[in-house]
C-alpha atoms as a PDB file:
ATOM      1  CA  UNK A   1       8.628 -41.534 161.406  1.00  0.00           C
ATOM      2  CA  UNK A   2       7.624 -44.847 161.716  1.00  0.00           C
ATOM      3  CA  UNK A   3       6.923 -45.690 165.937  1.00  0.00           C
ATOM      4  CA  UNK A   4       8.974 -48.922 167.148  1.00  0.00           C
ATOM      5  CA  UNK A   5       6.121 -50.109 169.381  1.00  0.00           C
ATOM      6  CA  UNK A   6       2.380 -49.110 168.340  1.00  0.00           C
ATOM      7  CA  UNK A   7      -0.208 -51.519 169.914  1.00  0.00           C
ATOM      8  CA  UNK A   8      -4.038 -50.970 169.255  1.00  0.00           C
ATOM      9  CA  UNK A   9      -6.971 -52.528 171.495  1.00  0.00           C
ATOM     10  CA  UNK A  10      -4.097 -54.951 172.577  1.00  0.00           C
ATOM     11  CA  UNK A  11      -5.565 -57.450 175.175  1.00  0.00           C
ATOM     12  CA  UNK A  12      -4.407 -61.162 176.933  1.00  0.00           C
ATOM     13  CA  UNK A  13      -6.754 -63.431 178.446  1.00  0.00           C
ATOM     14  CA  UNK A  14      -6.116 -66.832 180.499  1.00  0.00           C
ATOM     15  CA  UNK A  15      -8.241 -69.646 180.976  1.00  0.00           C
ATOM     16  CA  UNK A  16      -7.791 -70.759 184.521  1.00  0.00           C
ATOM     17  CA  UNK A  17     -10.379 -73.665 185.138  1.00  0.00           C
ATOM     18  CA  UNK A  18     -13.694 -72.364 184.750  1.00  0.00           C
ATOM     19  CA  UNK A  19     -12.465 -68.951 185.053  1.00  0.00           C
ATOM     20  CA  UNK A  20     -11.351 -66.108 182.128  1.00  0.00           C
ATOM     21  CA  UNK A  21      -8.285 -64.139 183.619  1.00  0.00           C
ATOM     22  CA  UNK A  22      -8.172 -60.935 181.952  1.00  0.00           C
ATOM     23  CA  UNK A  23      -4.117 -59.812 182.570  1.00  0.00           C
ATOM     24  CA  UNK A  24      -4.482 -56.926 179.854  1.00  0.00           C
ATOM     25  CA  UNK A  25      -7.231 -54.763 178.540  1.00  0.00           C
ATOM     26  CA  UNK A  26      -7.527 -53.193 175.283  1.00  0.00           C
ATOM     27  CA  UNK A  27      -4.385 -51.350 175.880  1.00  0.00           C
ATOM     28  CA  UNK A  28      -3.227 -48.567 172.562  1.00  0.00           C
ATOM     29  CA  UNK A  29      -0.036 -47.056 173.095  1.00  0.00           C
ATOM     30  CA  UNK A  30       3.025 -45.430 171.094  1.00  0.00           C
ATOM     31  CA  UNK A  31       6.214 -46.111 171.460  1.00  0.00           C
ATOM     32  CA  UNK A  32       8.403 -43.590 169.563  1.00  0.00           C
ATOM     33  CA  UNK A  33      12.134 -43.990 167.744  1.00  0.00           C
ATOM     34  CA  UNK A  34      14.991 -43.308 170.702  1.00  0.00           C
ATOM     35  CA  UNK A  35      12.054 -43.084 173.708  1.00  0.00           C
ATOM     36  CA  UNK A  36      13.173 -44.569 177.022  1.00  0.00           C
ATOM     37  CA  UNK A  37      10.052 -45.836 178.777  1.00  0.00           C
ATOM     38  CA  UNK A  38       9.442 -47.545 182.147  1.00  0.00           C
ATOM     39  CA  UNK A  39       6.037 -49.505 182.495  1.00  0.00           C
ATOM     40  CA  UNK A  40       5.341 -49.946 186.166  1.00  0.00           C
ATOM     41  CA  UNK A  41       2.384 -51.491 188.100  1.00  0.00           C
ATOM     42  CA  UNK A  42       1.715 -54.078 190.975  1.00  0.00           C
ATOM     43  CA  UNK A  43       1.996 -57.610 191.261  1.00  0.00           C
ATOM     44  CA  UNK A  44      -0.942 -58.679 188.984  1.00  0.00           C
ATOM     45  CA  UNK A  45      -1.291 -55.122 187.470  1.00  0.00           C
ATOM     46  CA  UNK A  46      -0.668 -57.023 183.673  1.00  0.00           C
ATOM     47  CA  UNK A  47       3.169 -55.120 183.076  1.00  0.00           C
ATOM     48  CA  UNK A  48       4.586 -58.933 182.859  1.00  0.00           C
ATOM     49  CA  UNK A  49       2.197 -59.613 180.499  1.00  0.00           C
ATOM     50  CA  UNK A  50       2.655 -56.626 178.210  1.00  0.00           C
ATOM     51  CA  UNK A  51       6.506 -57.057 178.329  1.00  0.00           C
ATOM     52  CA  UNK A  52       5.692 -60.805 176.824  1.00  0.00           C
ATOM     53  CA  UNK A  53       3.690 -59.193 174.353  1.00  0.00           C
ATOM     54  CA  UNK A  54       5.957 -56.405 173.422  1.00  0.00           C
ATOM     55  CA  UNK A  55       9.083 -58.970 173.490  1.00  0.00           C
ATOM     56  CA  UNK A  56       7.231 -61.180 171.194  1.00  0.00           C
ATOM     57  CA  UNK A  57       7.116 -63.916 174.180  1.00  0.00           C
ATOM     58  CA  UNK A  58       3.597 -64.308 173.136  1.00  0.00           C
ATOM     59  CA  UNK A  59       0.354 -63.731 171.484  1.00  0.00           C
ATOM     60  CA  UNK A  60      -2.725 -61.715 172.028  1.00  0.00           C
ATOM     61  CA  UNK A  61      -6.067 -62.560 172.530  1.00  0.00           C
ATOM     62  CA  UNK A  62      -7.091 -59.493 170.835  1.00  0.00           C
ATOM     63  CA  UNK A  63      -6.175 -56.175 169.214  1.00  0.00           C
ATOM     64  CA  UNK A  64      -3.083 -55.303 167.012  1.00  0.00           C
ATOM     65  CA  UNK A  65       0.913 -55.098 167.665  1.00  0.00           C
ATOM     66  CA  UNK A  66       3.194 -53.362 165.423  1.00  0.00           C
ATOM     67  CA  UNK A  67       7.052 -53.812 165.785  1.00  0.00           C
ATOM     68  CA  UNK A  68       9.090 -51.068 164.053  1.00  0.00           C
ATOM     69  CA  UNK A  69       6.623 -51.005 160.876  1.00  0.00           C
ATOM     70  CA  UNK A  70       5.639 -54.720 160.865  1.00  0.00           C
ATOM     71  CA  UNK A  71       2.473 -56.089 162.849  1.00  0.00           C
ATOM     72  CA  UNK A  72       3.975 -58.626 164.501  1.00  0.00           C
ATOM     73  CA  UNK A  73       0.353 -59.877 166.107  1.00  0.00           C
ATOM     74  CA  UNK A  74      -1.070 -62.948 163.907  1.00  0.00           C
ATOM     75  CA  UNK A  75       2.691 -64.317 163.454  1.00  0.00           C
ATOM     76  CA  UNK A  76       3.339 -67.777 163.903  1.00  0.00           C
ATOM     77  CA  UNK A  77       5.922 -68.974 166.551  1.00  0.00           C
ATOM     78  CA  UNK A  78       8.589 -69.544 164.212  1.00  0.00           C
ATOM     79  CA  UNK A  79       8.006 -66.185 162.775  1.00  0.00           C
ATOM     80  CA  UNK A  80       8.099 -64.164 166.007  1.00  0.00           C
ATOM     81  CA  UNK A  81      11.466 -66.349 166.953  1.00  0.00           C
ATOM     82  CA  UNK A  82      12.572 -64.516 163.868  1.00  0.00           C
ATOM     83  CA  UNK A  83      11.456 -61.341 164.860  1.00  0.00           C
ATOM     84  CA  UNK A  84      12.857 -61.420 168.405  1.00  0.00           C
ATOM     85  CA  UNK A  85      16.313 -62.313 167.008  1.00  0.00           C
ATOM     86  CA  UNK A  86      16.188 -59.467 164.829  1.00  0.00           C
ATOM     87  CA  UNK A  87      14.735 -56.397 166.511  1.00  0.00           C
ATOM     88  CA  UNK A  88      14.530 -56.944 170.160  1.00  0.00           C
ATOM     89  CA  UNK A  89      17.741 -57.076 172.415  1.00  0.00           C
ATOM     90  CA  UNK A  90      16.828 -58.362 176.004  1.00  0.00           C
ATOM     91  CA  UNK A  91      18.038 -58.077 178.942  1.00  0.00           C
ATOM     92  CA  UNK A  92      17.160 -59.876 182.370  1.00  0.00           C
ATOM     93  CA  UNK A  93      17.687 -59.513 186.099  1.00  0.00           C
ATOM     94  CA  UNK A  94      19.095 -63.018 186.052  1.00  0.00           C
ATOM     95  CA  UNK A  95      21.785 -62.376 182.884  1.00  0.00           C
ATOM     96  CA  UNK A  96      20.804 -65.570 181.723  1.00  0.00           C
ATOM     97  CA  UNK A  97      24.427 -66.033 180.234  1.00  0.00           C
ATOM     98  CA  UNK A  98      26.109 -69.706 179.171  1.00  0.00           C
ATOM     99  CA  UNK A  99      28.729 -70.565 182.506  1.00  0.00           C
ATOM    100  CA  UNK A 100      30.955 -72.524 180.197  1.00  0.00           C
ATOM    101  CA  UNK A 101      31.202 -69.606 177.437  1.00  0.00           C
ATOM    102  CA  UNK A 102      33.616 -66.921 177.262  1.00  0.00           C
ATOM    103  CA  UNK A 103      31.952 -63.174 177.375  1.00  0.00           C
ATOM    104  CA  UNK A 104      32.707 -62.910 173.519  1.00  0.00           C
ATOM    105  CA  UNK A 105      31.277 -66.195 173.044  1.00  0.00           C
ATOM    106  CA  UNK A 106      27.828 -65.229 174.892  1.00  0.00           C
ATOM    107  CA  UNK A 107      27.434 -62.203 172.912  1.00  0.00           C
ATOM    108  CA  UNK A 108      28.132 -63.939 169.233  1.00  0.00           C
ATOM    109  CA  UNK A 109      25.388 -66.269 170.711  1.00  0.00           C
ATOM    110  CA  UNK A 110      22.210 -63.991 168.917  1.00  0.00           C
ATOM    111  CA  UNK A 111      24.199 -63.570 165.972  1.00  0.00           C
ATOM    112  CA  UNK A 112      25.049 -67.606 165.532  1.00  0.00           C
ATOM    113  CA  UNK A 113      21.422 -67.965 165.772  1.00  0.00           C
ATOM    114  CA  UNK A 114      20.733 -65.470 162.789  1.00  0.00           C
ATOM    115  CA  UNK A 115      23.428 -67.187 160.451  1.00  0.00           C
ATOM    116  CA  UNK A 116      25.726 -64.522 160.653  1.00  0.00           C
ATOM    117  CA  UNK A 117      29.150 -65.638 159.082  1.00  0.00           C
ATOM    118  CA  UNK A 118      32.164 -66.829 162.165  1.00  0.00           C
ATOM    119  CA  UNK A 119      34.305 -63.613 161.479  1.00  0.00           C
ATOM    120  CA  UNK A 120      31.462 -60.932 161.290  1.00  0.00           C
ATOM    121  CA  UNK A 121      30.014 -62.327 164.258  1.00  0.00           C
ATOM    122  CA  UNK A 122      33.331 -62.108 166.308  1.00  0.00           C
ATOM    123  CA  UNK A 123      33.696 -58.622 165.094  1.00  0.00           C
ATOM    124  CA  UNK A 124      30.217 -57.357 166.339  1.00  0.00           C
ATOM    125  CA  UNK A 125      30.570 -59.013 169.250  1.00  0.00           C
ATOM    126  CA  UNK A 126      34.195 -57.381 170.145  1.00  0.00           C
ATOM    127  CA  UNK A 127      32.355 -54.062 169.150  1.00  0.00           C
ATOM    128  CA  UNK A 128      29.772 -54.264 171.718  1.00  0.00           C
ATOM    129  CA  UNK A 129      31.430 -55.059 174.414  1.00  0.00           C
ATOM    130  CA  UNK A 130      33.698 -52.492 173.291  1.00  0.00           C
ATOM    131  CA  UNK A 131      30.713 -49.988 173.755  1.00  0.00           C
ATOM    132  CA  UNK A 132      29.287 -51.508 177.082  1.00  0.00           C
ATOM    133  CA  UNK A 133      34.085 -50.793 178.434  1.00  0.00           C
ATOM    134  CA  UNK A 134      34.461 -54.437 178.840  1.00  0.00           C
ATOM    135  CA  UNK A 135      37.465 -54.936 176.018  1.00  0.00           C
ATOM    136  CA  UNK A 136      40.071 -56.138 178.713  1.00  0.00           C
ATOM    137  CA  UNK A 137      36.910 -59.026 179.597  1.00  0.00           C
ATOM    138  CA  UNK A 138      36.173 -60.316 176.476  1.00  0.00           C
ATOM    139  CA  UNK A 139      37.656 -63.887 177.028  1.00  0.00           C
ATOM    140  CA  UNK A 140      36.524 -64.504 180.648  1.00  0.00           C
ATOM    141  CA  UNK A 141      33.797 -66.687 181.902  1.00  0.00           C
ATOM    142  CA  UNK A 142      30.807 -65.364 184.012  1.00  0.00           C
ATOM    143  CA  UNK A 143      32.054 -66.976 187.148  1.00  0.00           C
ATOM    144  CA  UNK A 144      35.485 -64.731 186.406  1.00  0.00           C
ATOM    145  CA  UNK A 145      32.924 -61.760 186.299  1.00  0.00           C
ATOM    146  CA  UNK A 146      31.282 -59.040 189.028  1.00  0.00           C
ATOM    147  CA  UNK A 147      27.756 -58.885 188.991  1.00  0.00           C
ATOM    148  CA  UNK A 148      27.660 -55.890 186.961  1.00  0.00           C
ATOM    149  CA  UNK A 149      30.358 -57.302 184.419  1.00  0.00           C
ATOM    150  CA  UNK A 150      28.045 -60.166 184.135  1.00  0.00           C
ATOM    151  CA  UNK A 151      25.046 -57.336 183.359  1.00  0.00           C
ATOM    152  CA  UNK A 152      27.033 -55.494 180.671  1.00  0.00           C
ATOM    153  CA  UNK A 153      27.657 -58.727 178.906  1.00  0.00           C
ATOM    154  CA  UNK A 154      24.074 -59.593 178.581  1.00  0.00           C
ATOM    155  CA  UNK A 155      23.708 -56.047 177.630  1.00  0.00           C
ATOM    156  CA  UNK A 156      26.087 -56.056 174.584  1.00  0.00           C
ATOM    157  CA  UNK A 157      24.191 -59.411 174.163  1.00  0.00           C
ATOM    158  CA  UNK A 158      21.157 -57.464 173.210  1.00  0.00           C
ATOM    159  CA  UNK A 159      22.966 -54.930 171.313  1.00  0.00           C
ATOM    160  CA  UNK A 160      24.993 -57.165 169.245  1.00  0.00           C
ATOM    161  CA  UNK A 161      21.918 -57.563 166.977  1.00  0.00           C
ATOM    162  CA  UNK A 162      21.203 -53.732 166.536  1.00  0.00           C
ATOM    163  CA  UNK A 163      18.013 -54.168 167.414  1.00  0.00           C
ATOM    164  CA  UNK A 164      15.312 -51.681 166.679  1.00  0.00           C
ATOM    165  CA  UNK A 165      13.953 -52.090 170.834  1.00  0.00           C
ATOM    166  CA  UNK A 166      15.941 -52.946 173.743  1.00  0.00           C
ATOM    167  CA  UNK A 167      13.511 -54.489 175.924  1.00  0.00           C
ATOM    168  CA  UNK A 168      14.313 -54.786 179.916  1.00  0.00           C
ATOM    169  CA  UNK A 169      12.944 -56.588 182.618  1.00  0.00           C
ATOM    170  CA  UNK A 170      14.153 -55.240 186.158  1.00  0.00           C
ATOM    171  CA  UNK A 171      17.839 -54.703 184.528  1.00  0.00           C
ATOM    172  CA  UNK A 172      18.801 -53.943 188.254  1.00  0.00           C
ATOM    173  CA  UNK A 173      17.217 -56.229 190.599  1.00  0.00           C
ATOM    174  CA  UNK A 174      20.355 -58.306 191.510  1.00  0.00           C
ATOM    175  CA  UNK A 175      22.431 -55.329 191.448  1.00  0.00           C
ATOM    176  CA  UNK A 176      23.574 -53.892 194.636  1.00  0.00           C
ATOM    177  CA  UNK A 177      22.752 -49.460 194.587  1.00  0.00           C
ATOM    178  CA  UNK A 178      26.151 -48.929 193.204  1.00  0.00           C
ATOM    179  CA  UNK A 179      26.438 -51.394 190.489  1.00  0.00           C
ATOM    180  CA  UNK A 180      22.906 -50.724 189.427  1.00  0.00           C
ATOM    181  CA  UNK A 181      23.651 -46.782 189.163  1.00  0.00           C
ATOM    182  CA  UNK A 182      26.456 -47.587 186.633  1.00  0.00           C
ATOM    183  CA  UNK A 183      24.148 -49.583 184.695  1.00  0.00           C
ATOM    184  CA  UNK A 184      20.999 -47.370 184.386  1.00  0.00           C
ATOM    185  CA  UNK A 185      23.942 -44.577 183.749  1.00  0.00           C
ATOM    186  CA  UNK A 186      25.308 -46.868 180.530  1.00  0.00           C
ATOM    187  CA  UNK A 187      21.596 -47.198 179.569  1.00  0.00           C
ATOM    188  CA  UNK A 188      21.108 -43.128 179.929  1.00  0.00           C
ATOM    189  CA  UNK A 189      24.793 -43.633 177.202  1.00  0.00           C
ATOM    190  CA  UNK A 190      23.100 -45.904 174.772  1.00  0.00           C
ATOM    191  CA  UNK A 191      19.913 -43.996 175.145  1.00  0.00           C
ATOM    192  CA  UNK A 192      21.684 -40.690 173.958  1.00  0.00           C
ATOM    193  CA  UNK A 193      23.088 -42.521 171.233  1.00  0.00           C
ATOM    194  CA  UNK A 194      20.088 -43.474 169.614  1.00  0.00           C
ATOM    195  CA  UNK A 195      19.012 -46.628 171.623  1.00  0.00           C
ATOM    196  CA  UNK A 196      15.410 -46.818 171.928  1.00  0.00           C
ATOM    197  CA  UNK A 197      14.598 -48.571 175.432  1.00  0.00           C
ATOM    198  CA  UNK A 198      11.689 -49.594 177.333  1.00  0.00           C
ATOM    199  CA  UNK A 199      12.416 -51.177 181.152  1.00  0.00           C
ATOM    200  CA  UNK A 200       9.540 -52.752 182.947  1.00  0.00           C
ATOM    201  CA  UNK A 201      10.329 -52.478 187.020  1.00  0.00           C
ATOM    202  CA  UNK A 202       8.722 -52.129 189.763  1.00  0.00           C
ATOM    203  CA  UNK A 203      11.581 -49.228 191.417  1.00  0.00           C
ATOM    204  CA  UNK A 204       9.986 -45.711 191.276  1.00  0.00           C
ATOM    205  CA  UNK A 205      13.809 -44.933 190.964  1.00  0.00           C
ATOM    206  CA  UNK A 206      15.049 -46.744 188.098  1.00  0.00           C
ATOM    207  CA  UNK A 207      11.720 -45.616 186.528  1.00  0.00           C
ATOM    208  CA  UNK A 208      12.348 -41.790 186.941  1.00  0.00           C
ATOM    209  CA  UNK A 209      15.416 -42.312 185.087  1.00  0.00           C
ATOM    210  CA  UNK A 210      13.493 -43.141 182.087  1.00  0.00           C
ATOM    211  CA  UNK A 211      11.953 -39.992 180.185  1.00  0.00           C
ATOM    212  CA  UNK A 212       8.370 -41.683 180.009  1.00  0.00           C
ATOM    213  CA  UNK A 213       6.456 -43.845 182.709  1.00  0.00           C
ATOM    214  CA  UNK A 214       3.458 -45.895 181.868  1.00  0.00           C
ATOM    215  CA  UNK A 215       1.572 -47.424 184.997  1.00  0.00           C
ATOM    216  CA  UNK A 216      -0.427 -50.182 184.397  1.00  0.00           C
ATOM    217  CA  UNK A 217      -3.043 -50.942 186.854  1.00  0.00           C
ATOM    218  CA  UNK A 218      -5.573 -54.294 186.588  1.00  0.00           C
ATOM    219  CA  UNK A 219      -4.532 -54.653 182.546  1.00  0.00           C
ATOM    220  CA  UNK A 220      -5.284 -51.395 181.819  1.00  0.00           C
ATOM    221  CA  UNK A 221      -2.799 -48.209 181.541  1.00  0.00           C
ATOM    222  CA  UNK A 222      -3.551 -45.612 184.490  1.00  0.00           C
ATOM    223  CA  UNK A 223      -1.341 -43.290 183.806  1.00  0.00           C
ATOM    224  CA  UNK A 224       1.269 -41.912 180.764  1.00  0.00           C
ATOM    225  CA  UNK A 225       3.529 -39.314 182.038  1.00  0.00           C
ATOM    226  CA  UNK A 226       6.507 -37.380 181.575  1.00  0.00           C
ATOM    227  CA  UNK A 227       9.157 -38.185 184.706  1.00  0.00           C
ATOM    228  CA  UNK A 228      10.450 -35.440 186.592  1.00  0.00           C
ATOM    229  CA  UNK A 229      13.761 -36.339 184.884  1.00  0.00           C
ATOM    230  CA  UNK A 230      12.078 -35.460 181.173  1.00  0.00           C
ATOM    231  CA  UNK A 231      10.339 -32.307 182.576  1.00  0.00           C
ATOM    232  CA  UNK A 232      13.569 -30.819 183.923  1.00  0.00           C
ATOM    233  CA  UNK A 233      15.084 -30.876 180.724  1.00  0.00           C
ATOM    234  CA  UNK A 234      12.613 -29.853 179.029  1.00  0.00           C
END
């Protein structure tokens, strides 16, 4: 089976001044079909910079990428846009959703993008926020919306594209403990439905809900483990 994320010798350097930053260091790694991965690691330890990488945010200096079959590393800007749209769904700590748009309306937004037709686009959109229980929401604004509301519409944002990674970046962080339970729990949901999902955070508990946990450490990967969480069921 073809891996969604397989990266080989994958590195990022930064010109600061006179000075060569090097954020990541020849890292390899597999990503599987239906894994859910956390990548951890300090301020500065290069997990913001793989997440870029991996999200098709940006380029390498060095080394390959391969997104579900297709090395993405080498593509033009306007070719990774494409990409993105089509098989990565993110999500952010800051929802990043349009105030002035309904909930359905924010999650057609990928789909507008992509050229899908007005009534196939409503229709996926009703469908995943169907799966993410927010049917009685669809026509409210974010300001009409709890924090976690707000979360699960940028979540059946990312799903509205079925995309082959969802791809996020401390999902939890403006959550208070209860809100951000039910959120990891709906991302255990889409997990055992298929999803394959990779969170970068820097919570040893949100990680240990994940099955895998990469820590990076100075741009290089430290450690590749099974969480307790995997090992118990295994």
């Amino acid at each position: 089976m073809t891996p969604v994320i397989k990266t080989l010798g994958l590195s990022r350097n930064y010109v600061l001044g006179t000075e060569t930053v090097h954020a990541l260091r020849e890292v390899s790694l597999t990503i599987e079909k239906n894994e859910y991965v956390a990548i951890m690691g300090p301020s500065g330890s290069g997990k913001s910079t793989l997440m870029n990488l991996i999200g098709c945010l940006d380029t390498p200096s060095a080394g390959e990428y391969w997104l579900n079959g297709v090395q993405v590393s080498g593509m033009t800007d306007k070719e990774l846009a494409r990409v993105r749209n089509r098989e990565i769904g993110f999500i952010f700590q800051t929802f990043n959703l349009l105030a002035r748009a309904s909930a359905l309306k924010n999650v057609e937004l990928p789909l507008l993008y992509g050229g899908v037709p007005p009534n196939e686009r409503r229709e996926r959109a009703r469908e995943a926020l169907s799966r993410v229980q927010l049917e009685e929401r669809m026509q409210h604004r974010p300001n009409e919306l709890s924090g976690g509301q707000r979360q699960r519409v940028a979540i059946a944002r990312a799903l509205v594209t079925r995309p082959a990674l969802l791809l996020a970046d401390e999902p939890t962080g403006n959550l208070d403990s209860k809100t951000g339970e039910d959120i990891l729990a709906l991302f255990q949901a889409l997990h055992t439905e298929g999803q394959t999902i990779v969170v970068v955070t820097h919570e040893p508990d949100v990680a240990e809900r994940a099955d895998r946990k990469i820590v990076l450490r100075d741009g290089v990967i430290s450690s590749d483990t099974p969480t307790a969480r995997r090992e118990v069921m295994a």
